[in-house]
Protein backbone atom coordinates (compact mmCIF):
# COMPACT_ATOMS: atom_id res chain seq x y z
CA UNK A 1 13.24 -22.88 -27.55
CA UNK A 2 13.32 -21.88 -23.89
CA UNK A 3 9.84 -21.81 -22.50
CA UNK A 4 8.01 -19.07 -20.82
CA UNK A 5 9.16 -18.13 -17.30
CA UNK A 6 7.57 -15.98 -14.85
CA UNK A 7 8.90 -14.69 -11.24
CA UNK A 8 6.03 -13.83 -8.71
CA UNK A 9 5.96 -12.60 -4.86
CA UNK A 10 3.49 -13.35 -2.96
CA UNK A 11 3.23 -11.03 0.39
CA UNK A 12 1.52 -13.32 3.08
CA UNK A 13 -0.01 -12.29 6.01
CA UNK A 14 3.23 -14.01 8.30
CA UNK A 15 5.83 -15.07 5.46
CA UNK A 16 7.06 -13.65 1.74
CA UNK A 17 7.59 -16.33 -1.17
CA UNK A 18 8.95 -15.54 -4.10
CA UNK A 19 8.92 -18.40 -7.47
CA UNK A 20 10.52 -18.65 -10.24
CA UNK A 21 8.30 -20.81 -12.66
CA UNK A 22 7.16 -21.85 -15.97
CA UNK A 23 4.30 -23.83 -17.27
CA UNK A 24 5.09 -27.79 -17.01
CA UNK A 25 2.56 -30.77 -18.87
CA UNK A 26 -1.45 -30.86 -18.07
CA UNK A 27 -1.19 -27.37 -16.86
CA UNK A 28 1.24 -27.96 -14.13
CA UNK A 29 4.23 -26.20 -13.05
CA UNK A 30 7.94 -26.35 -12.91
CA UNK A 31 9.49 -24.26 -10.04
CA UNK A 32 12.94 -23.02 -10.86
CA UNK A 33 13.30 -21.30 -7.68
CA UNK A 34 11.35 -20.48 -4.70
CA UNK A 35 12.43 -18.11 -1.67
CA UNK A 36 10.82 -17.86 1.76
CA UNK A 37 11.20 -15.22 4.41
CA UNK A 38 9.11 -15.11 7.96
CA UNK A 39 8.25 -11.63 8.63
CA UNK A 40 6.26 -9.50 11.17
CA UNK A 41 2.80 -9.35 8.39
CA UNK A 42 -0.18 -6.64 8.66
CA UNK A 43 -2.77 -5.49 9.79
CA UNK A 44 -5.68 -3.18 9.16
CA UNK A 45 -4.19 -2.06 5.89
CA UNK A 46 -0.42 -1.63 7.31
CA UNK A 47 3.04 -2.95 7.38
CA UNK A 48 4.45 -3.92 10.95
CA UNK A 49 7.88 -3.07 9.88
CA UNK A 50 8.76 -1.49 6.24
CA UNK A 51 12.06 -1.19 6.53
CA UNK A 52 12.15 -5.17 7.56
CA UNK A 53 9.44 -5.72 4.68
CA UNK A 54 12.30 -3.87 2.24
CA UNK A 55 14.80 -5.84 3.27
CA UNK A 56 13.40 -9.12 2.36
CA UNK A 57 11.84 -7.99 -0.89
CA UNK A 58 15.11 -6.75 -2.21
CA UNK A 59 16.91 -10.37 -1.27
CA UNK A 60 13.78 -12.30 -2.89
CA UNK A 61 14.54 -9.91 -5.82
CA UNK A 62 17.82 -10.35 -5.82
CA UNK A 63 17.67 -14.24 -5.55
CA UNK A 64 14.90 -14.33 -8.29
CA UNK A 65 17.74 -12.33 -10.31
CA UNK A 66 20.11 -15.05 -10.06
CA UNK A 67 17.75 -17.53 -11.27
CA UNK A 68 16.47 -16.07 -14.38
CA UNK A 69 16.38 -12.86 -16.51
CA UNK A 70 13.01 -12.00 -16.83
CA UNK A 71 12.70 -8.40 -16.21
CA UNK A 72 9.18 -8.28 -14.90
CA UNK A 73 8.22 -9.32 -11.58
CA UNK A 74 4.13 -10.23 -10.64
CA UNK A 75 3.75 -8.84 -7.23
CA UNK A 76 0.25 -10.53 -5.37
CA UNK A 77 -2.04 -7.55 -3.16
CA UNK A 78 -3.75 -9.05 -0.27
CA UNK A 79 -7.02 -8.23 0.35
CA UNK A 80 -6.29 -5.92 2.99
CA UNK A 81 -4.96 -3.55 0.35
CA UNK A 82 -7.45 -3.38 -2.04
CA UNK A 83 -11.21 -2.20 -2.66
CA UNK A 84 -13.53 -3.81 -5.15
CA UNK A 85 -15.73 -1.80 -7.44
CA UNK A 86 -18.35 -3.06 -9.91
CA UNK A 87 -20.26 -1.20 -12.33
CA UNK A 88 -22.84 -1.78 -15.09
CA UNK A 89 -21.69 -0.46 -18.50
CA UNK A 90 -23.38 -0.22 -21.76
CA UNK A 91 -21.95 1.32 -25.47
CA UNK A 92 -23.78 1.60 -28.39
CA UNK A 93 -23.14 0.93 -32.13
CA UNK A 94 -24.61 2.74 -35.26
CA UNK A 95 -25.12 -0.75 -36.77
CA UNK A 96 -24.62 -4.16 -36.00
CA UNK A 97 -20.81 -4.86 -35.96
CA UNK A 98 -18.23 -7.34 -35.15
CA UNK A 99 -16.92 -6.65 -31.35
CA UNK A 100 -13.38 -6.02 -31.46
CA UNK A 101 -10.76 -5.88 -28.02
CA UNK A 102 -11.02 -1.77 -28.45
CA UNK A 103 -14.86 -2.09 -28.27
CA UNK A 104 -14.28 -4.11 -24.46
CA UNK A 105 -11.59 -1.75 -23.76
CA UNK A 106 -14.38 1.26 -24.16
CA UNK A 107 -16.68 -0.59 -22.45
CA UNK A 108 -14.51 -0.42 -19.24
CA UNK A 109 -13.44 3.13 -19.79
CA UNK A 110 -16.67 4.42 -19.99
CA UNK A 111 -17.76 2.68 -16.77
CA UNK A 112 -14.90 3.87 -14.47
CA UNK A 113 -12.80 6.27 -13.65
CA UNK A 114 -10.52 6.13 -10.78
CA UNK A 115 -10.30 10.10 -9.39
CA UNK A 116 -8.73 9.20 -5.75
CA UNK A 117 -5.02 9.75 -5.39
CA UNK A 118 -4.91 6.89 -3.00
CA UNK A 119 -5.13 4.32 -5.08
CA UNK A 120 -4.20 2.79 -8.20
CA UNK A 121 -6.10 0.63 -10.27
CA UNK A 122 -4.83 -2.63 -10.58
CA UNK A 123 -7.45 -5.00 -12.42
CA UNK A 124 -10.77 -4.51 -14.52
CA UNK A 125 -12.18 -7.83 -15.21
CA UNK A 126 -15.90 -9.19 -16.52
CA UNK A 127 -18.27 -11.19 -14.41
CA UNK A 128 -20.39 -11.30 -17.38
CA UNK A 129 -21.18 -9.30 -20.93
CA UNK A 130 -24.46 -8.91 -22.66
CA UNK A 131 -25.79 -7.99 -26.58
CA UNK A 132 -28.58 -6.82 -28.20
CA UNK A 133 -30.33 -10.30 -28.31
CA UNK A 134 -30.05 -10.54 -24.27
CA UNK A 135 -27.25 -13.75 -25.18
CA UNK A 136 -25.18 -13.24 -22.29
CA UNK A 137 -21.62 -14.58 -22.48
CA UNK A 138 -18.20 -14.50 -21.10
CA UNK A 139 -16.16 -13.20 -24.06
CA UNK A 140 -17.84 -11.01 -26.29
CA UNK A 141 -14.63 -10.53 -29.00
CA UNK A 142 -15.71 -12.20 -32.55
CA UNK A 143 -19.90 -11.52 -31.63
CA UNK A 144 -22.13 -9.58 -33.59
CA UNK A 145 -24.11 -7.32 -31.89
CA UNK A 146 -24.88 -3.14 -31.81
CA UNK A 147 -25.06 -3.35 -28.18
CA UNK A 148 -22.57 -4.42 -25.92
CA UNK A 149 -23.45 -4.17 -22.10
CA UNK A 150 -21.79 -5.54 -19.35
CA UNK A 151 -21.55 -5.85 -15.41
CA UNK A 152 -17.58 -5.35 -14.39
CA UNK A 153 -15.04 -5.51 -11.31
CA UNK A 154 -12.71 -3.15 -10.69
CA UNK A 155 -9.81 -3.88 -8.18
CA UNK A 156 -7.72 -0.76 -6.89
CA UNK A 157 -4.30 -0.85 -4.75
CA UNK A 158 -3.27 1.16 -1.81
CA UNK A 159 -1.05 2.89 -3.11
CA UNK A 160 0.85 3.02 0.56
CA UNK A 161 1.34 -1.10 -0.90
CA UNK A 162 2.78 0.08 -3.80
CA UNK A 163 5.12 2.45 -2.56
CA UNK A 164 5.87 0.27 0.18
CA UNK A 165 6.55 -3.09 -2.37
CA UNK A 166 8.19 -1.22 -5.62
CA UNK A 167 11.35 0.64 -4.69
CA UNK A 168 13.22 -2.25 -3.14
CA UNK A 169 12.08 -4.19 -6.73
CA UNK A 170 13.11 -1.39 -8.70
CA UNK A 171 16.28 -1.29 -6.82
CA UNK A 172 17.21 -4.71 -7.41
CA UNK A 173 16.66 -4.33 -11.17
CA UNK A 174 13.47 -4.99 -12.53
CA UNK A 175 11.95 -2.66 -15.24
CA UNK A 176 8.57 -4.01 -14.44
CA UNK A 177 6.44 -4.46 -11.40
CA UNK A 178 2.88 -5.73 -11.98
CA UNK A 179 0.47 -5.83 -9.18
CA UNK A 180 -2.55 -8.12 -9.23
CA UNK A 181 -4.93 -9.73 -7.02
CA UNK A 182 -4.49 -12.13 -5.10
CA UNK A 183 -8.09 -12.83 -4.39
CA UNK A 184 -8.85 -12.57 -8.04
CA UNK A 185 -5.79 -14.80 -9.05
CA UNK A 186 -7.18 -17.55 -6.68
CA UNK A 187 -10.69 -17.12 -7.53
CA UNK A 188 -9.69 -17.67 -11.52
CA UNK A 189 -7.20 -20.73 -10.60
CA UNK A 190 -8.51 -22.59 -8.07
CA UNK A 191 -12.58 -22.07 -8.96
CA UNK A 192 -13.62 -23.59 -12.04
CA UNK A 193 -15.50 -21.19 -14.69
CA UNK A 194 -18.56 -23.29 -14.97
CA UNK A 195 -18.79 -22.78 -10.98
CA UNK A 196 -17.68 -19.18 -11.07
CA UNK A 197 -20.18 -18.69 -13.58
CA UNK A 198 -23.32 -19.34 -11.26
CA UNK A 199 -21.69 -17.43 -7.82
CA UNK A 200 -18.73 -18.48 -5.52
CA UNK A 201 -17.68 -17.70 -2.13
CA UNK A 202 -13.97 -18.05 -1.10
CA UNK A 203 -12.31 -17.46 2.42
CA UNK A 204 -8.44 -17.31 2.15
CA UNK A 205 -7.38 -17.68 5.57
CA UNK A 206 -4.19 -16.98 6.51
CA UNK A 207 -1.99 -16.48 10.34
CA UNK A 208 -3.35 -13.07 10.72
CA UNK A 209 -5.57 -11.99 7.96
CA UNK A 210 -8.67 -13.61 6.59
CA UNK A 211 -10.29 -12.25 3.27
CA UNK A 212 -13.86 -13.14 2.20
CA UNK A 213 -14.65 -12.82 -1.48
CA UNK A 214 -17.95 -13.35 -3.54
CA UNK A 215 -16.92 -13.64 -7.34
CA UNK A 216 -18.70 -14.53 -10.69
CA UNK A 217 -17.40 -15.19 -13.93
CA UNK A 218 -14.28 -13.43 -13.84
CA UNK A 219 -15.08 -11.17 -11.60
CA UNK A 220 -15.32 -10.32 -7.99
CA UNK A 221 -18.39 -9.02 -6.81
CA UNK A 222 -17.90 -8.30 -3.22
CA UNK A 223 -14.77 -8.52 -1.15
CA UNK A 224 -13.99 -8.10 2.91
CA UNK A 225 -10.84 -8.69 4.92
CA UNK A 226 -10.67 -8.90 8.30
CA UNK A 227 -8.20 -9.37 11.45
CA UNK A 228 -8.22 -13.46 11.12
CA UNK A 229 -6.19 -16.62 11.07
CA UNK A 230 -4.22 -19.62 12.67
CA UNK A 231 -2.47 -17.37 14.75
CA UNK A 232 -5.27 -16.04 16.89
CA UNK A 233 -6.24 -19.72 17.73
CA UNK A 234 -2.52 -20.43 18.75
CA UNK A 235 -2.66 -16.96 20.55
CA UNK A 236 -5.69 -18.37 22.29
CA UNK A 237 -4.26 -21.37 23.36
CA UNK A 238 -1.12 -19.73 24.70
CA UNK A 239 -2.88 -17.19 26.78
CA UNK A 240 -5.23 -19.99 27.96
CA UNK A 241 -2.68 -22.37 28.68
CA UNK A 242 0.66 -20.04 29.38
CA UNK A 243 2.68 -21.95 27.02
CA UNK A 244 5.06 -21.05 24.36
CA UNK A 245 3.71 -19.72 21.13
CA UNK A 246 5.44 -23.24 19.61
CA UNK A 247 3.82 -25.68 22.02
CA UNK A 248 0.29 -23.70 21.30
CA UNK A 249 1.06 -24.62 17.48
CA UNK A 250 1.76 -28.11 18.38
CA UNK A 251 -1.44 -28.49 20.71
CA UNK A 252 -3.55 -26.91 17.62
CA UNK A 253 -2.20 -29.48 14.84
CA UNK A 254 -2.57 -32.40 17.22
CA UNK A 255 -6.36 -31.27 18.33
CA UNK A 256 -9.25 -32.94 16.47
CA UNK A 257 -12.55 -30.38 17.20
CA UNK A 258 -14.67 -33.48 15.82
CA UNK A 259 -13.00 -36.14 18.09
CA UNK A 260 -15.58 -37.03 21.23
CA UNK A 261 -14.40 -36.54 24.69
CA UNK A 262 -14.34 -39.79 27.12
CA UNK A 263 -11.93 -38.45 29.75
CA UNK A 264 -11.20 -35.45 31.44
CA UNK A 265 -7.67 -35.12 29.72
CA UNK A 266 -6.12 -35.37 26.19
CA UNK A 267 -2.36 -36.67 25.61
CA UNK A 268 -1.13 -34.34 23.96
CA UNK A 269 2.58 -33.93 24.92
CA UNK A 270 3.75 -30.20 24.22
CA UNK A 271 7.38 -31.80 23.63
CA UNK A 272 9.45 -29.80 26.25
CA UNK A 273 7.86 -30.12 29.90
CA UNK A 274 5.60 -33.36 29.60
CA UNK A 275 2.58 -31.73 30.43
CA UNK A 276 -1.13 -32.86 29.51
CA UNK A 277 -3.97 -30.61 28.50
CA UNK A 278 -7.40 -31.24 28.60
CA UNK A 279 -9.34 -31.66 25.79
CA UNK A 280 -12.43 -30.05 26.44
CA UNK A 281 -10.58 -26.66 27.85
CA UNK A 282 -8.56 -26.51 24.63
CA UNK A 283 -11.94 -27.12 22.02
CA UNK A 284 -13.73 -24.58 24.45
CA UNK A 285 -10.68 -21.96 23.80
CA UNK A 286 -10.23 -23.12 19.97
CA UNK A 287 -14.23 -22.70 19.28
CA UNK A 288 -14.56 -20.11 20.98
CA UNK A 289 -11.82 -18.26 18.78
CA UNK A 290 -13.56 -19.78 15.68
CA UNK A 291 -16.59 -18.11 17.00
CA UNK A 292 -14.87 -14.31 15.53
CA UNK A 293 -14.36 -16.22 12.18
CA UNK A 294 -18.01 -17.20 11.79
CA UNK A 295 -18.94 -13.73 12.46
CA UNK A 296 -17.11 -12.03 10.57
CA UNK A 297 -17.73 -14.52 7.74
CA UNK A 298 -21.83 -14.52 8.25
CA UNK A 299 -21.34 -10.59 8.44
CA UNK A 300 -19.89 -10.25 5.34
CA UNK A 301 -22.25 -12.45 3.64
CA UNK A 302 -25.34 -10.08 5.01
CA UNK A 303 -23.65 -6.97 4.23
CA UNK A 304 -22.91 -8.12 0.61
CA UNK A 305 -26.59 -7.62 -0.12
CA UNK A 306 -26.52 -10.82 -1.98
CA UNK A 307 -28.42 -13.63 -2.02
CA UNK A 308 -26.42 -16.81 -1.86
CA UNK A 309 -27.81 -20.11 -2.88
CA UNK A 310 -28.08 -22.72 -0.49
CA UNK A 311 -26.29 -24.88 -2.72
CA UNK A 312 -23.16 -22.51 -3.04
CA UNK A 313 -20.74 -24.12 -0.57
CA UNK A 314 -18.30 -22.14 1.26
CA UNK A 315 -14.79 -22.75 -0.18
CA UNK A 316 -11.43 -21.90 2.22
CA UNK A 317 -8.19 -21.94 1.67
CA UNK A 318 -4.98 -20.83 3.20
CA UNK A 319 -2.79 -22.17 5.72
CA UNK A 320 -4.91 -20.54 8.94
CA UNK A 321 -7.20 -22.96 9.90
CA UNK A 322 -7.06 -25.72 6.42
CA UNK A 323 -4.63 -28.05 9.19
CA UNK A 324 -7.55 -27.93 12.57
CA UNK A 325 -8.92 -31.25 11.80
CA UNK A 326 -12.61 -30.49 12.22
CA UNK A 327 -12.76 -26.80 11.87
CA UNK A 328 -14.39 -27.23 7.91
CA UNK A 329 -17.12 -29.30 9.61
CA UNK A 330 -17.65 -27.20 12.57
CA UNK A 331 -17.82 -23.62 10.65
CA UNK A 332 -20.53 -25.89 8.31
CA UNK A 333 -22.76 -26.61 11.04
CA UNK A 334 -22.50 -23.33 12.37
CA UNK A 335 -22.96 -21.35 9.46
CA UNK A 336 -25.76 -23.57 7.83
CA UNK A 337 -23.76 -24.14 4.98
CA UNK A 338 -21.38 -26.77 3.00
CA UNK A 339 -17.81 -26.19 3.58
CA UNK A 340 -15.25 -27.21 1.25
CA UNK A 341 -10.99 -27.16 1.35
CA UNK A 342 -9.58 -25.99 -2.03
CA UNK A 343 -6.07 -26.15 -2.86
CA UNK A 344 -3.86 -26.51 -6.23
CA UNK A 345 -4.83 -29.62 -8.03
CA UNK A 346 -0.85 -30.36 -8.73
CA UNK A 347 1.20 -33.49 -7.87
CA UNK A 348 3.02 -32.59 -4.74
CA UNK A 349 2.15 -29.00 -4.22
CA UNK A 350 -1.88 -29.87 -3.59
CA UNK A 351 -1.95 -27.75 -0.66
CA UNK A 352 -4.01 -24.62 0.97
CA UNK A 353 -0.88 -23.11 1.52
CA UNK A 354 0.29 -23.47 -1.78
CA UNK A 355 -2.57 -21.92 -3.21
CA UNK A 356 -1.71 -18.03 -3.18
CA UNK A 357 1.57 -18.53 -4.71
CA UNK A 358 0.34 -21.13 -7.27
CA UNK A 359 -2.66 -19.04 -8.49
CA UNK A 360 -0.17 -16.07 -8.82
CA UNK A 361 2.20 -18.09 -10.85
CA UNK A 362 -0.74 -19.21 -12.93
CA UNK A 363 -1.81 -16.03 -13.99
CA UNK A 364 1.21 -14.78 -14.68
CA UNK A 365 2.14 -17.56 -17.06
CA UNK A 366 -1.59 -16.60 -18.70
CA UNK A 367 -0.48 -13.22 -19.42
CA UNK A 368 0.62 -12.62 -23.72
């Protein structure tokens, strides 16, 4: 019997991958096929270029058609395109009763109702449920109670996204497009549930887009994106430096923010020209970009309006700033809190960049 197989796209904030995959042993993966396209990205809730962003979704389609016949295709929503919304819901029951799925499904209904044409709701997910004896739990299906109350997330799409993603899909033959969050995908993949269930903050950091997310049981609570990644701090470097946008990249891998100075130069070769840069210009310009990171970051916490433990960490992921040796430990001191890298734990694909595309593939694969 052939096993399950799943085709997702995730749409990056600098490149488009799209992977073919099904579920391997220990909750692994086997990739069947994986496509990659560099592209101009987003910003403030916008495409660059939509007729380039077309383009490339309708060869990824196209490519994920020759390696498998699903006919629906998972499609990943970055932050920038999406609002989060949670509500407290309660229904009531004559008598005590079993809870059945319909019973959840009311729950949700009677909490929310999306009335903007704008958007399109995408996800409606629990960050925890309550009965009639105050038990509080994370699946209420099989429970007896004749209350059922519960505090919910609601993620909606842009529906510019939408109708800027699905035609080019459609086009190239699938019958199905499912959007889903990416935040949401991570948080459920890469967080355990025990950790989720007490509160967890998550900053996916990409080249040009960063989004913050506070989430709790299988929910998001609060979410914020914001203009920032790896490419501002190799924009930095090249406007500091006037170098090429590759020998900034190359100065910015080789840089170590924790390493302490005893000259007045670094040897860092760009490669091309020979030339040496000093080491305490380039940390000044690199900080000083990480400087709009911890803002925004410490912003978002404060305007979340919730109180974060001291011994929540700060997880990040991402390819923007997962490769600056140092960077974890200098956003921990200057935030006041622990810092941790999360990635995929899977045999040769343990990476922050991997872990958009991986958490997409997971949940797809979840899905009955």
């Amino acid at each position: 019997m052939q096993k399950k197989q799943v085709a997702v796209i995730d749409i990056g904030s600098s490149k488009i991958t799209a992977v073919v995959a099904e579920r391997g042993i220990n909750k692994t993966f086997v990739i069947k096929g994986r496509f990659s396209y560099e592209y101009d990205g987003f910003a403030d809730g916008a495409f660059f270029d939509t007729e380039k962003l077309k383009s490339i979704l309708f060869a990824l389609a196209s490519s994920i058609k020759k390696t498998t016949d699903v006919d629906t295709v998972y499609v990943g929503v970055p932050g920038e395109f999406t609002q989060v919304f949670v509500r407290d819901s309660q229904i009531s029951f004559a008598k005590k009763k079993k809870l059945q799925e319909e019973d959840v499904s009311a729950l949700y209904d009677a909490s929310f109702v999306l009335s903007s044409t704008k958007y399109t709701l995408i996800s409606r997910s629990a960050i925890v449920y309550e009965l009639d004896d105050f038990r509080r739990l994370a699946y209420p299906v099989g429970a007896v109670s004749s209350i059922l109350k519960g505090k919910l997330s609601f993620v909606v799409c842009t529906n510019y996204f939408i109708e800027a993603v699905k035609p080019a899909l459609d086009t190239a033959g699938f019958k199905n497009v499912e959007f889903v969050s990416s935040a949401l995908a991570e948080a459920l993949y890469l967080v355990e549930a025990e950790t989720r269930d007490r509160i967890a903050i998550i900053a996916d950091i990409g080249y040009i887009s960063t989004t913050f997310s506070i989430v709790q049981g299988d929910g998001i609570l609060y979410q914020k994106s914001f203009a920032y990644g790896g490419g501002f701090i190799t924009a930095a470097i090249t406007e500091k430096f006037q170098t090429e946008f590759d020998v900034a990249e190359k100065i910015k891998r080789k840089l170590n923010l924790s390493r302490i100075s005893t000259s007045s130069a670094l040897d860092l070769i760009d490669g091309e020209n020979g030339q040496y840069y000093g080491i305490e210009e380039i940390k000044h310009t690199v900080l000083s970009s990480l400087e709009v990171l911890c803002e925004n970051i410490s912003d978002a916490i404060e305007n979340s309006g919730y109180n974060i433990p001291e011994y929540v960490p700060l997880m990040i992921t991402g390819g923007g700033i997962s490769y600056v040796r140092g960077a974890k430990e200098h956003l921990s001191n200057r935030l006041g809190m622990a810092v941790e890298i999360i990635a995929p734990k899977v045999p040769l694909m343990d990476k922050p960049t991997e872990s958009t595309i991986l958490s997409l593939v997971d949940l797809a694969l979840e899905q009955k």
